[in-house]
Protein backbone atom coordinates (compact mmCIF):
# COMPACT_ATOMS: atom_id res chain seq x y z
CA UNK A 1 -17.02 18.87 4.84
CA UNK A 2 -16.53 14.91 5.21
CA UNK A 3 -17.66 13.20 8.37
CA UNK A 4 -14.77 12.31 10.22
CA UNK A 5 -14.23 8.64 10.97
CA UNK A 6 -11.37 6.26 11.06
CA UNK A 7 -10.79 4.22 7.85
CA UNK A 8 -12.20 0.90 7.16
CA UNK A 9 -8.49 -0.35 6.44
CA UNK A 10 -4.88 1.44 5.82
CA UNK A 11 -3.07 0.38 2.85
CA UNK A 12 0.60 0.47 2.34
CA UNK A 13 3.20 -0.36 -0.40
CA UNK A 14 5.88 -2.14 0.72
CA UNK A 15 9.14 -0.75 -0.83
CA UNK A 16 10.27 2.20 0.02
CA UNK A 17 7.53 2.79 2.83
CA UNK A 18 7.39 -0.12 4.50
CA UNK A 19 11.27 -1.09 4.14
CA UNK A 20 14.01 -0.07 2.54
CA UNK A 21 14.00 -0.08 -1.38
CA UNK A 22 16.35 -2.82 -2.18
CA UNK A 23 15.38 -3.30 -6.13
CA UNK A 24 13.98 -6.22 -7.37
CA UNK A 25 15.04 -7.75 -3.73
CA UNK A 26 14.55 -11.96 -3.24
CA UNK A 27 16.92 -11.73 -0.72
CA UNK A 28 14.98 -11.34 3.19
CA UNK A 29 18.20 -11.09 4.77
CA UNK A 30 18.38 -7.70 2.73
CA UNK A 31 14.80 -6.39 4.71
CA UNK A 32 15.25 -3.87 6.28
CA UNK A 33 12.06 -1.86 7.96
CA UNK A 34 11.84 2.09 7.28
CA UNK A 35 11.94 4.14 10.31
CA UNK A 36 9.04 3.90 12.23
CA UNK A 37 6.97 1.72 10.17
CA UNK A 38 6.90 -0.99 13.46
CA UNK A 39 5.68 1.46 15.49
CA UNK A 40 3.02 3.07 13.15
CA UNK A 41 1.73 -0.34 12.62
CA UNK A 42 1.57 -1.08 16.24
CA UNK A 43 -0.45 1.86 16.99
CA UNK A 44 -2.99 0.95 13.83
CA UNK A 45 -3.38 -2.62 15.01
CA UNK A 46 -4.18 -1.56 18.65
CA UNK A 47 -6.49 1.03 17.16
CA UNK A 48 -8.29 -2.09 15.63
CA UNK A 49 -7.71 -0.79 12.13
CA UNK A 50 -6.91 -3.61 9.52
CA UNK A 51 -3.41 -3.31 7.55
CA UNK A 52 -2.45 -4.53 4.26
CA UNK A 53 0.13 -4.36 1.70
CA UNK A 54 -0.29 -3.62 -1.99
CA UNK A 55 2.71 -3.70 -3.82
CA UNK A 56 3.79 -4.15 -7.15
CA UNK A 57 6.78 -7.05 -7.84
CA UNK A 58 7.62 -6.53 -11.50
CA UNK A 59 10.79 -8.58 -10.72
CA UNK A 60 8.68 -12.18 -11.15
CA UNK A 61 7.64 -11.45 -14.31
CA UNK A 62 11.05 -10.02 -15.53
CA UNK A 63 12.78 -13.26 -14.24
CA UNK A 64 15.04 -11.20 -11.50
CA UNK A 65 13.50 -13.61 -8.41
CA UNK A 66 10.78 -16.10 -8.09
CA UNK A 67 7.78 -16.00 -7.23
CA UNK A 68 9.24 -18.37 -3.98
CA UNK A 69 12.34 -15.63 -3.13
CA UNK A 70 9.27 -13.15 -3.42
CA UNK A 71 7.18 -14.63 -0.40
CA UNK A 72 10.63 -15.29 1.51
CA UNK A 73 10.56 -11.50 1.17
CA UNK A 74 7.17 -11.03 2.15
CA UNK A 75 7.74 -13.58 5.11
CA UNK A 76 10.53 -11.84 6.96
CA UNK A 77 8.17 -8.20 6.50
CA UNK A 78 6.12 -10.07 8.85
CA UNK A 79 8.47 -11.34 11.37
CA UNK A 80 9.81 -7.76 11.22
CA UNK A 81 6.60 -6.22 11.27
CA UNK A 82 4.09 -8.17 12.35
CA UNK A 83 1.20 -9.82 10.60
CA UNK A 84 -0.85 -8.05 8.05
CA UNK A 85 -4.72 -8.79 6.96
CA UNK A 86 -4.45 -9.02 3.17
CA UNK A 87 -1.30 -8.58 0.68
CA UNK A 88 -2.53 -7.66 -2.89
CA UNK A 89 0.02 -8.66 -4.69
CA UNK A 90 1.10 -7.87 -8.37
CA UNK A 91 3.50 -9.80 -10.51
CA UNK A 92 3.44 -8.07 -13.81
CA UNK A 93 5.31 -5.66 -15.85
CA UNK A 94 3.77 -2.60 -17.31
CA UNK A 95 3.58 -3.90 -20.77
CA UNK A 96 1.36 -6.61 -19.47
CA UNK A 97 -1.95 -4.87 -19.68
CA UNK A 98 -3.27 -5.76 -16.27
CA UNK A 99 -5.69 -4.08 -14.67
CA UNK A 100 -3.71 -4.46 -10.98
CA UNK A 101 -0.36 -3.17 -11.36
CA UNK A 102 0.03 0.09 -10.07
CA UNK A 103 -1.30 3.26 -10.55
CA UNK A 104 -4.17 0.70 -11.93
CA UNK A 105 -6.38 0.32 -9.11
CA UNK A 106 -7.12 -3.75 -8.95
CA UNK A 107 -4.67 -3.78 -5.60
CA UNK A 108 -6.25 -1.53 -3.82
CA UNK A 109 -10.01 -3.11 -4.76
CA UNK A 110 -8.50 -6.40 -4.58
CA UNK A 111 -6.97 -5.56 -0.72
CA UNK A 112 -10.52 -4.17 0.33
CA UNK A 113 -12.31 -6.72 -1.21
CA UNK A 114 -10.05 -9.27 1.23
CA UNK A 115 -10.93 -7.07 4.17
CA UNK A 116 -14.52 -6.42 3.27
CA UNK A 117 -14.26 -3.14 3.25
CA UNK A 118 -15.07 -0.53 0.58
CA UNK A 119 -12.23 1.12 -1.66
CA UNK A 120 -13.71 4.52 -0.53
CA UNK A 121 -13.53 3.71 3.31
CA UNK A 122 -9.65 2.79 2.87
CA UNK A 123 -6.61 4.44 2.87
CA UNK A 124 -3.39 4.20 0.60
CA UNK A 125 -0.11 4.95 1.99
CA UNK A 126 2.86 5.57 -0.36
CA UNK A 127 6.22 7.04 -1.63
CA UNK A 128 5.78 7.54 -5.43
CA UNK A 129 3.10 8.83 -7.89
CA UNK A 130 1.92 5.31 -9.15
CA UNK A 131 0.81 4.75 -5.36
CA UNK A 132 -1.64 8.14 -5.29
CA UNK A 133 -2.93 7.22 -8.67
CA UNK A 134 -4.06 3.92 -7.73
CA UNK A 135 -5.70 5.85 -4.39
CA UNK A 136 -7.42 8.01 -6.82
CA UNK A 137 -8.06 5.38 -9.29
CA UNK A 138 -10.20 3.31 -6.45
CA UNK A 139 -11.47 5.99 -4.91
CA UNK A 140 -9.61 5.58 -1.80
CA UNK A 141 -8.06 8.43 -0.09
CA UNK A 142 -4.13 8.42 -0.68
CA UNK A 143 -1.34 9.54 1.71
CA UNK A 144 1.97 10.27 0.16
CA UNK A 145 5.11 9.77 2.56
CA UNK A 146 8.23 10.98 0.29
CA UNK A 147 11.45 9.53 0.58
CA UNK A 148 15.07 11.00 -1.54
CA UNK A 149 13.72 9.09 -4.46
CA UNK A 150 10.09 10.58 -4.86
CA UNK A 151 9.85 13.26 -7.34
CA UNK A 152 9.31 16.58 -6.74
CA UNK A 153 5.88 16.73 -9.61
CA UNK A 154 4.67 13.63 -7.39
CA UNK A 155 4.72 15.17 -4.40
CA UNK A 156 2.77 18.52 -5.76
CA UNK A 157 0.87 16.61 -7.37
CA UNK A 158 -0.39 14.76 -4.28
CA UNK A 159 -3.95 15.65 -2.68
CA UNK A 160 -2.27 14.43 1.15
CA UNK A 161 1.66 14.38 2.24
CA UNK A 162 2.90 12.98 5.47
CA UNK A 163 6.29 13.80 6.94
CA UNK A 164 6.68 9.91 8.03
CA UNK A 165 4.77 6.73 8.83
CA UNK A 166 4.45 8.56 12.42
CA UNK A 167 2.98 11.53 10.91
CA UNK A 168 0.12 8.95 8.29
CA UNK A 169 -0.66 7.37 11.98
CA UNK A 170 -1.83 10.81 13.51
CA UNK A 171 -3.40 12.09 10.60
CA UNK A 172 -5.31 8.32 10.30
CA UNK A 173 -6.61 8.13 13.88
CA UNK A 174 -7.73 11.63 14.26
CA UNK A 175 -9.92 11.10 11.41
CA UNK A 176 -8.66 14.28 9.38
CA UNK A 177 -9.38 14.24 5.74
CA UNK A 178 -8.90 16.11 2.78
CA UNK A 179 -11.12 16.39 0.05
CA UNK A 180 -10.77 13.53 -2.35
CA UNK A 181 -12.30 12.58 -6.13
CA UNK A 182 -15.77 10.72 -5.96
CA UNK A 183 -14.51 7.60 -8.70
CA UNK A 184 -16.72 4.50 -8.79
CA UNK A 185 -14.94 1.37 -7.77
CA UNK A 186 -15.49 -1.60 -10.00
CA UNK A 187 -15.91 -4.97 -7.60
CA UNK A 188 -14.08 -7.40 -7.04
CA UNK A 189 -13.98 -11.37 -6.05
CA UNK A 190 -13.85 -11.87 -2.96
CA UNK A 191 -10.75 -13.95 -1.56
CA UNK A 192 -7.68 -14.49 0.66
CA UNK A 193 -4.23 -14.56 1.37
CA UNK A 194 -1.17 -13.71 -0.48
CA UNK A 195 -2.82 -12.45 -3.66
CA UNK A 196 -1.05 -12.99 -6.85
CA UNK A 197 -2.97 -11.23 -9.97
């Protein structure tokens, strides 16, 4: 049985949980907030739990937007949403060989490495596969919150699934937890801000 506690930090991807999936988006007129993310945020933040975003933005290195349309994007989340404590950030394409895109787990150290916090004491909140793999990659625990376009293998294949960011809120605060792997999280530098791997 696991000692229940509130997480050191929450960790969501941004499209498709956060907002709306608008494909390789640079436009931040096109953001558009998922139901109830706002409030689920709100009630995290007053809980004193730290929130970041991990997120992967293939569309840099595949020339769709800029790196600059990117953090217009990432700007008008926050007016939207409010601040967040870290954003692991990363700009590669799979055949890039990095160690941070997702299901890789270098954004989810990277984010608790930001936040001082460890991997295992954080939470990952997502809508696809990739986003539970990088959970289980950093030993984190992962939350899967399925939208029309998850997959029906992802979602069996997830250890947690929430019925909305509402539902990842109740579940977070009241300290339930399922059982999870024990994986050994490799550390990382410690820095700040917008991170771009």
């Amino acid at each position: 049985m696991f000692e229940q506690r509130r997480p050191g930090a929450v960790l969501f991807d941004r499209d498709g949980t956060l907002i709306k999936d608008v494909p390789y988006n640079g436009d931040p007129d096109r953001v558009e907030p998922m139901p109830g993310a706002r409030e689920a945020l709100g009630r995290l933040r007053r809980a004193d739990v730290p929130v970041a975003v991990v997120t992967n933005q293939s569309g840099v290195a595949k020339g769709l937007l800029t790196a600059d349309e990117m953090d217009q994007v990432n700007a008008k989340v926050e007016e939207l949403l409010g601040p967040f404590d870290a954003w692991a950030i990363c700009v590669h394409d799979d055949d890039d060989g990095c160690t941070c895109r997702k299901p890789a787990p270098g954004l989810v150290i990277r984010a608790a490495a930001v936040l001082d916090v460890s991997p295992r004491d954080c939470v990952v909140v997502g809508d696809i596969g990739r986003d539970m793999e990088a959970a289980r990659a950093a030993g984190a625990r992962g939350i899967l919150v399925p939208t029309p376009q998850t997959l029906r293998e992802e979602i069996q294949q997830a250890v947690e699934v929430a019925e909305d960011l509402a539902d990842v809120v109740d579940r977070v605060l009241s300290g339930a937890e399922v059982a999870r792997p024990v994986v050994a999280a490799v550390p990382a530098p410690w820095s700040r801000g917008w991170n771009r791997w």
